[in-house]
PDB file of N, CA and C in Angstrom:
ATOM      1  N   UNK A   1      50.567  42.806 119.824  1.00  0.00           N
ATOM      2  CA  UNK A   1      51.474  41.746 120.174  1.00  0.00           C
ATOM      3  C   UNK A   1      52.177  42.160 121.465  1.00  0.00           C
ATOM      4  N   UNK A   2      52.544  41.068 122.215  1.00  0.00           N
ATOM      5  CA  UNK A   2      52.760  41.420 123.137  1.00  0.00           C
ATOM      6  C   UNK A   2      53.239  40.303 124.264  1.00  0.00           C
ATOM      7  N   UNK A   3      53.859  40.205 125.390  1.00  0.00           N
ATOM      8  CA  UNK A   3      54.799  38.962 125.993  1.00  0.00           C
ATOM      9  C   UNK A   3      55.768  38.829 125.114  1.00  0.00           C
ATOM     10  N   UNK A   4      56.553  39.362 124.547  1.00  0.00           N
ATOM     11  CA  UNK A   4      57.689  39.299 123.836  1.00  0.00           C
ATOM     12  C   UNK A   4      58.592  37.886 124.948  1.00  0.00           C
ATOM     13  N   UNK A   5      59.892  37.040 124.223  1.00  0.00           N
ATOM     14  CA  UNK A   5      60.677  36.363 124.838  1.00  0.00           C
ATOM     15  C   UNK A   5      62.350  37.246 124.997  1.00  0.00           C
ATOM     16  N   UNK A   6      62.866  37.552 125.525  1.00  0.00           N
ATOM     17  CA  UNK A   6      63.921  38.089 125.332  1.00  0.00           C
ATOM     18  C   UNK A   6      65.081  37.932 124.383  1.00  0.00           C
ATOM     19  N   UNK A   7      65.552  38.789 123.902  1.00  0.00           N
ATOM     20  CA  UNK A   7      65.560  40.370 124.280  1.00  0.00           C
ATOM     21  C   UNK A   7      64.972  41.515 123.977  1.00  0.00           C
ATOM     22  N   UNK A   8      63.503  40.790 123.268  1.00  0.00           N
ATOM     23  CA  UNK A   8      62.996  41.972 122.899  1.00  0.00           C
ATOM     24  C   UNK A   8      61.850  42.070 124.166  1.00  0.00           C
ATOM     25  N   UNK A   9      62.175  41.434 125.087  1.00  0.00           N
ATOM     26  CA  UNK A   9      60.826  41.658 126.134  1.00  0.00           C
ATOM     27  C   UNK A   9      61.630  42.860 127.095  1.00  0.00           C
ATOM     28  N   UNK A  10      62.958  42.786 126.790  1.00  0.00           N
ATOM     29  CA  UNK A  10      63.597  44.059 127.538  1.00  0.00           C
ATOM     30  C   UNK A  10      63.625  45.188 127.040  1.00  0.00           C
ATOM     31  N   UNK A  11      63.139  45.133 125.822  1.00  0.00           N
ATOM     32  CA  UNK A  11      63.276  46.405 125.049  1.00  0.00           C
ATOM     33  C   UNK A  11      62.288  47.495 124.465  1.00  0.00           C
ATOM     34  N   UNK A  12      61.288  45.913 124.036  1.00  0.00           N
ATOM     35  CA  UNK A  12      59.888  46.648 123.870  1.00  0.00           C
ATOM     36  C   UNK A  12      58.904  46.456 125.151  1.00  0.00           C
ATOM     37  N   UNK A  13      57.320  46.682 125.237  1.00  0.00           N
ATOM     38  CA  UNK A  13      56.373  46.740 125.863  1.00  0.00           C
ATOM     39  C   UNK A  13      55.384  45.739 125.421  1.00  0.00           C
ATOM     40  N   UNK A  14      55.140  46.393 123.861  1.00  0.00           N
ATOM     41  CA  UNK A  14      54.037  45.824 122.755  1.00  0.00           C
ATOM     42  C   UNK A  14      54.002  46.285 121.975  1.00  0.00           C
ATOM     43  N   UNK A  15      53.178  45.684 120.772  1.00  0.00           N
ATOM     44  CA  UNK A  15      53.358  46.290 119.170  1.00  0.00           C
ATOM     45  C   UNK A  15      52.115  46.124 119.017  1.00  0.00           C
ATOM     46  N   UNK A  16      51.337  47.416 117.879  1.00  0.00           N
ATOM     47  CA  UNK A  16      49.781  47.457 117.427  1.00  0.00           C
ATOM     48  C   UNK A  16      50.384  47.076 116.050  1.00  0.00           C
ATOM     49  N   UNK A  17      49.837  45.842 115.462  1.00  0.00           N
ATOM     50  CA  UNK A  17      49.659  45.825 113.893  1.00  0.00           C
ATOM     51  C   UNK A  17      48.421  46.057 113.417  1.00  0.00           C
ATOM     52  N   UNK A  18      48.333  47.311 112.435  1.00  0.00           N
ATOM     53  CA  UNK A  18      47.120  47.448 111.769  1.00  0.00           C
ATOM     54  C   UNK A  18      47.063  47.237 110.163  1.00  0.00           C
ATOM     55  N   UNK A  19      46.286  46.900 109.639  1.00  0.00           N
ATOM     56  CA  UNK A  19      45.930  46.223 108.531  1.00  0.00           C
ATOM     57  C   UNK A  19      44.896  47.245 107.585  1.00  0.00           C
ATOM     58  N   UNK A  20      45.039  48.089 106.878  1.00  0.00           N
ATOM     59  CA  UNK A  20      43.759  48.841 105.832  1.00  0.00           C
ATOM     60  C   UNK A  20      43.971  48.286 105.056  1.00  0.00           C
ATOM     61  N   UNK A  21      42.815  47.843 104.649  1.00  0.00           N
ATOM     62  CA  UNK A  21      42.410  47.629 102.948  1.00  0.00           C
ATOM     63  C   UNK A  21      41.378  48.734 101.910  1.00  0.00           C
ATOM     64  N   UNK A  22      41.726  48.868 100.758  1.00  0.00           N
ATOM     65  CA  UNK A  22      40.889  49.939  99.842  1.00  0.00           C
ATOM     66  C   UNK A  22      40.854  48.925  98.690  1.00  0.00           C
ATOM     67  N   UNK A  23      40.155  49.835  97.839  1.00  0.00           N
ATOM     68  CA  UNK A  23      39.728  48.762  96.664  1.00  0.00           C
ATOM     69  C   UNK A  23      38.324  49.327  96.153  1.00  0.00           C
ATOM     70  N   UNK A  24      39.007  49.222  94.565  1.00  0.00           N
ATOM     71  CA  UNK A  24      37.747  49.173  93.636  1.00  0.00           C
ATOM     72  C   UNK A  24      37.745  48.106  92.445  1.00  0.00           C
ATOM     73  N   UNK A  25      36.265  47.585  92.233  1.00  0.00           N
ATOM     74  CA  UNK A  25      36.469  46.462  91.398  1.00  0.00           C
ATOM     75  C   UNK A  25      37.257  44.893  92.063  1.00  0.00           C
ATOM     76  N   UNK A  26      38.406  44.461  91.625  1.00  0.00           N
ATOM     77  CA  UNK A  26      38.406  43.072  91.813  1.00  0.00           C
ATOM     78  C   UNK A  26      40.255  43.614  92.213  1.00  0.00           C
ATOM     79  N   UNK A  27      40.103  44.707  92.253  1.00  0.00           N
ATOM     80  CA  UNK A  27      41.701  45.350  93.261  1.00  0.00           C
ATOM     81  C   UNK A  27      41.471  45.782  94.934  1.00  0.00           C
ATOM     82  N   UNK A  28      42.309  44.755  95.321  1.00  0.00           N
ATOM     83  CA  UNK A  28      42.542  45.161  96.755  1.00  0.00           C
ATOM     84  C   UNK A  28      44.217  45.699  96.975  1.00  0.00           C
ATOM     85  N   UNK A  29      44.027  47.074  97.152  1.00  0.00           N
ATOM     86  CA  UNK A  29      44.926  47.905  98.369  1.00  0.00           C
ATOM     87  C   UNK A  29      45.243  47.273  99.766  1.00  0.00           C
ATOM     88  N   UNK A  30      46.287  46.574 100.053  1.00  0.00           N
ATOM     89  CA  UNK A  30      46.601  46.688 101.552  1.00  0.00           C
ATOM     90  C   UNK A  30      48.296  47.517 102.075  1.00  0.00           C
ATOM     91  N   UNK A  31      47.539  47.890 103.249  1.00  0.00           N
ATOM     92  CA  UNK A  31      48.607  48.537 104.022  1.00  0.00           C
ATOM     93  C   UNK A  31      48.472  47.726 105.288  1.00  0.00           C
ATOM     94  N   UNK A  32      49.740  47.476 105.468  1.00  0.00           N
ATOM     95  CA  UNK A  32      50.381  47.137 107.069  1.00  0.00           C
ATOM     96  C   UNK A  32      51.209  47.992 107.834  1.00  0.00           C
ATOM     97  N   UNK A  33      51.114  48.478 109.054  1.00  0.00           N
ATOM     98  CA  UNK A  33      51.689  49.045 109.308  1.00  0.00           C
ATOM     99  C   UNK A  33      51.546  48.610 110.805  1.00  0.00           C
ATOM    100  N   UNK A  34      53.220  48.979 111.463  1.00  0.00           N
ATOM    101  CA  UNK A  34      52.897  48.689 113.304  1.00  0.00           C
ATOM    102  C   UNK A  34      53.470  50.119 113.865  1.00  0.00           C
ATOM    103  N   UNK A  35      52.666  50.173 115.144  1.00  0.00           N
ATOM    104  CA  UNK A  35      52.964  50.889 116.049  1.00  0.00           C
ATOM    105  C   UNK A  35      53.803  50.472 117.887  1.00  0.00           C
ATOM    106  N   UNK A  36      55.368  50.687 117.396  1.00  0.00           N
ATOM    107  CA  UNK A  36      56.230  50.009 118.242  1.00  0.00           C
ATOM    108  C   UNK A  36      56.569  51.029 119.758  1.00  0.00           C
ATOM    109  N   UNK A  37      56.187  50.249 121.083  1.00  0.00           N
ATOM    110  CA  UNK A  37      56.413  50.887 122.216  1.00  0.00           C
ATOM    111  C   UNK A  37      57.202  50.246 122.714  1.00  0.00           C
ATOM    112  N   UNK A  38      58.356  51.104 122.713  1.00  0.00           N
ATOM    113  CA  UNK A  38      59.495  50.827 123.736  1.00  0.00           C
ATOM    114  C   UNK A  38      59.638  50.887 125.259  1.00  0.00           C
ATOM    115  N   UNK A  39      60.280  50.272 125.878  1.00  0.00           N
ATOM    116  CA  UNK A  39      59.899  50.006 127.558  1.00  0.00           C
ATOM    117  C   UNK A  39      60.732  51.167 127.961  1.00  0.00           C
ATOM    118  N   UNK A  40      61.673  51.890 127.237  1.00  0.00           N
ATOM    119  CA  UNK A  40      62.700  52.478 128.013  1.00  0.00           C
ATOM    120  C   UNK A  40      63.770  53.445 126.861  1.00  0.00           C
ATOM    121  N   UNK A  41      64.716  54.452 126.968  1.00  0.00           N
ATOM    122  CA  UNK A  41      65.434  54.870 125.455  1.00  0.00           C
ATOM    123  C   UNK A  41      66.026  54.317 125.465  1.00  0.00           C
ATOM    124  N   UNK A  42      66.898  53.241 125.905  1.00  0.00           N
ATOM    125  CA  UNK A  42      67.616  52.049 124.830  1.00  0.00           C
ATOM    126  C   UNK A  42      66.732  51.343 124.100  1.00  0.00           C
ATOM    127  N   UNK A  43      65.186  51.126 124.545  1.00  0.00           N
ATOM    128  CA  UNK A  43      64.868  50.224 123.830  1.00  0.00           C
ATOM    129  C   UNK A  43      64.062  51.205 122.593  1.00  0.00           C
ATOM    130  N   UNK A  44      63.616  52.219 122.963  1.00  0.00           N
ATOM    131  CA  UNK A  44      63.503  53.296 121.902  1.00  0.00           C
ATOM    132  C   UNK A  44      64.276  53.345 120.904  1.00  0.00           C
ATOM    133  N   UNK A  45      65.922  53.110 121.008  1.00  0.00           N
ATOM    134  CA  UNK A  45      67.034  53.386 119.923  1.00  0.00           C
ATOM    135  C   UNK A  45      66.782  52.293 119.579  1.00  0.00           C
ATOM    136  N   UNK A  46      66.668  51.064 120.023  1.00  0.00           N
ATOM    137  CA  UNK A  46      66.902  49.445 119.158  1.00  0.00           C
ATOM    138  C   UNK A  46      66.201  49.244 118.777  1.00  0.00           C
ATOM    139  N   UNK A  47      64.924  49.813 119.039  1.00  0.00           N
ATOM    140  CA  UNK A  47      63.322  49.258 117.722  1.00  0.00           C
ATOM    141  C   UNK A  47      63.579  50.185 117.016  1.00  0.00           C
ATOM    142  N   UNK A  48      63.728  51.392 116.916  1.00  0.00           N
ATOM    143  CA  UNK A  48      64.339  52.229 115.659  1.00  0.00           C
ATOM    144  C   UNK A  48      64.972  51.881 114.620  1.00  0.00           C
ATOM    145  N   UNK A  49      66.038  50.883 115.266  1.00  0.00           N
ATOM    146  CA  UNK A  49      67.104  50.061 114.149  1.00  0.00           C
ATOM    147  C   UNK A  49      66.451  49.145 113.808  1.00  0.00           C
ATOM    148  N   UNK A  50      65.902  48.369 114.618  1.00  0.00           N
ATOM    149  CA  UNK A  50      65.064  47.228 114.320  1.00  0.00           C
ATOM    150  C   UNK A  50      64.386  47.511 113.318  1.00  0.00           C
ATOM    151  N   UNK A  51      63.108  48.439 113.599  1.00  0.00           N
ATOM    152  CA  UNK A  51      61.880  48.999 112.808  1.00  0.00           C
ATOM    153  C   UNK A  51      62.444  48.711 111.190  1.00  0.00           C
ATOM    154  N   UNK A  52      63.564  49.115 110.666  1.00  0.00           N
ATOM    155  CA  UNK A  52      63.888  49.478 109.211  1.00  0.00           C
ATOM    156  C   UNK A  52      63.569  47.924 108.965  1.00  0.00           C
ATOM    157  N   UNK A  53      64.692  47.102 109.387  1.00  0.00           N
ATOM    158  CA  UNK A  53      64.615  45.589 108.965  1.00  0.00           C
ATOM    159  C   UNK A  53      63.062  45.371 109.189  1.00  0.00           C
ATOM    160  N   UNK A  54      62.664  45.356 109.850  1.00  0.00           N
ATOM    161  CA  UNK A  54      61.145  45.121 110.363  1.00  0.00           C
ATOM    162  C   UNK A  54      60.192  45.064 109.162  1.00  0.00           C
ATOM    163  N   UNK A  55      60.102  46.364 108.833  1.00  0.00           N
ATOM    164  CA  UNK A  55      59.750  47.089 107.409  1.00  0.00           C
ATOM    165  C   UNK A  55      59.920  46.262 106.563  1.00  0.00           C
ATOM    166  N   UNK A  56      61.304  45.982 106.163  1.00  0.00           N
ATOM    167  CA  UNK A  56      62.081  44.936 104.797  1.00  0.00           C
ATOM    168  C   UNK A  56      60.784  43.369 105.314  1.00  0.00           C
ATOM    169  N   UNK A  57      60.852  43.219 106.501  1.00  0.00           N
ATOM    170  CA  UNK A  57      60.629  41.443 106.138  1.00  0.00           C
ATOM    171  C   UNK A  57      59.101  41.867 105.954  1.00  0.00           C
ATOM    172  N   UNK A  58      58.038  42.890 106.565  1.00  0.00           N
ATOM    173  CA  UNK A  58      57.071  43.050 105.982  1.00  0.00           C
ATOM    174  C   UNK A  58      56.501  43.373 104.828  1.00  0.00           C
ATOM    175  N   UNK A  59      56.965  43.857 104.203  1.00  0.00           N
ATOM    176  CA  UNK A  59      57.043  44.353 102.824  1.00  0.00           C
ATOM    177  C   UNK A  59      57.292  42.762 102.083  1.00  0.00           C
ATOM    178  N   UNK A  60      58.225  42.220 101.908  1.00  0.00           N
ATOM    179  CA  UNK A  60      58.397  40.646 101.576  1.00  0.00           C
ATOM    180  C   UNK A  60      57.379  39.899 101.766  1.00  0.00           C
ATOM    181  N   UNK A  61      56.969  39.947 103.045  1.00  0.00           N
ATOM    182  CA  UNK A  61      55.490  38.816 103.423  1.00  0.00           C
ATOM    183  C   UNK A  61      54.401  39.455 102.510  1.00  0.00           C
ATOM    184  N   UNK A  62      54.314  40.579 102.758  1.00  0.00           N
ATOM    185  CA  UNK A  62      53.140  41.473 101.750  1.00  0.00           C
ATOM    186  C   UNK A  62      53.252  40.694  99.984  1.00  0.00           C
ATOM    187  N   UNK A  63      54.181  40.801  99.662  1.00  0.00           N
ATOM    188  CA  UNK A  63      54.419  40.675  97.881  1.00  0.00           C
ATOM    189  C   UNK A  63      54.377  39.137  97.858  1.00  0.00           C
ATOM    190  N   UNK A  64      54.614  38.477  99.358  1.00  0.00           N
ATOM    191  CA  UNK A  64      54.681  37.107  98.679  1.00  0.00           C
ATOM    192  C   UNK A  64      53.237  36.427  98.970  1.00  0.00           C
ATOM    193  N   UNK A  65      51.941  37.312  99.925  1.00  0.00           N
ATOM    194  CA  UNK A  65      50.889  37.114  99.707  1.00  0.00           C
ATOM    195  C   UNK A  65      50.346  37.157  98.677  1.00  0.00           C
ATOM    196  N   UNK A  66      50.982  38.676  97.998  1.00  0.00           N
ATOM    197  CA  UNK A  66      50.142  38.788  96.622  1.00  0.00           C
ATOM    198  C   UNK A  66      50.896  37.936  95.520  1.00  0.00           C
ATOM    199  N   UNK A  67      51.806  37.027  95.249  1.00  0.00           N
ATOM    200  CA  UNK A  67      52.357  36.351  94.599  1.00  0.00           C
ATOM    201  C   UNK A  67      51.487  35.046  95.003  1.00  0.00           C
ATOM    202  N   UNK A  68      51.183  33.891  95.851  1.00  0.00           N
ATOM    203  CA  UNK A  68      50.446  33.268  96.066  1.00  0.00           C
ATOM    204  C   UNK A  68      49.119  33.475  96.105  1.00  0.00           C
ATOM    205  N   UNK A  69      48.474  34.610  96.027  1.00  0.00           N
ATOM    206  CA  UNK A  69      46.909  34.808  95.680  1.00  0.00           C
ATOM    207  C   UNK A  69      46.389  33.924  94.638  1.00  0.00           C
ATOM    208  N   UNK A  70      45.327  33.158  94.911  1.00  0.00           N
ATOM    209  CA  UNK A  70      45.131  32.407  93.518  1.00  0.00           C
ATOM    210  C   UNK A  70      43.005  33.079  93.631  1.00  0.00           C
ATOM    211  N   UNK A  71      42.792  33.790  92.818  1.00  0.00           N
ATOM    212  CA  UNK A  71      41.266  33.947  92.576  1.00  0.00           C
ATOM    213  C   UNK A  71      40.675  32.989  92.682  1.00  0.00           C
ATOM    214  N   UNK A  72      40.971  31.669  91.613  1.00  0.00           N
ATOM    215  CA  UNK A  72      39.955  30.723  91.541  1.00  0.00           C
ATOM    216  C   UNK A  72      39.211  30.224  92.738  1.00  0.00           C
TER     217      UNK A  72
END
């Protein structure tokens, strides 16, 4: 990700989101995880702070995928 709108275009550069999945049988494992580059050390300290919340709303989107999963 990347072209951020401000203020995070002052702070960050770009973000890698990566996605693993594992699994055996009819269980899928996922992990999300990003890799955040800051433009500068202020913006180093504020995706730091950021990052935690960041975490929280991903983690949420994650459980509420697997809450809407329907097999059929």
């Amino acid at each position: 990700m990347d072209s951020f709108s401000p203020p995070l275009s002052k702070l960050a550069d770009h973000f890698i989101e990566i996605w693993s999945f594992s699994g055996k049988g009819s269980n899928t494992q996922v992990v999300r995880s990003f890799e955040l580059y800051p433009k500068n050390a202020a913006g180093r300290i504020a995706l730091s702070m950021i990052s935690y919340f960041f975490q929280k709303a991903v983690q949420k989107h994650l459980v509420s995928m697997e809450e809407s999963f329907d097999p059929a």
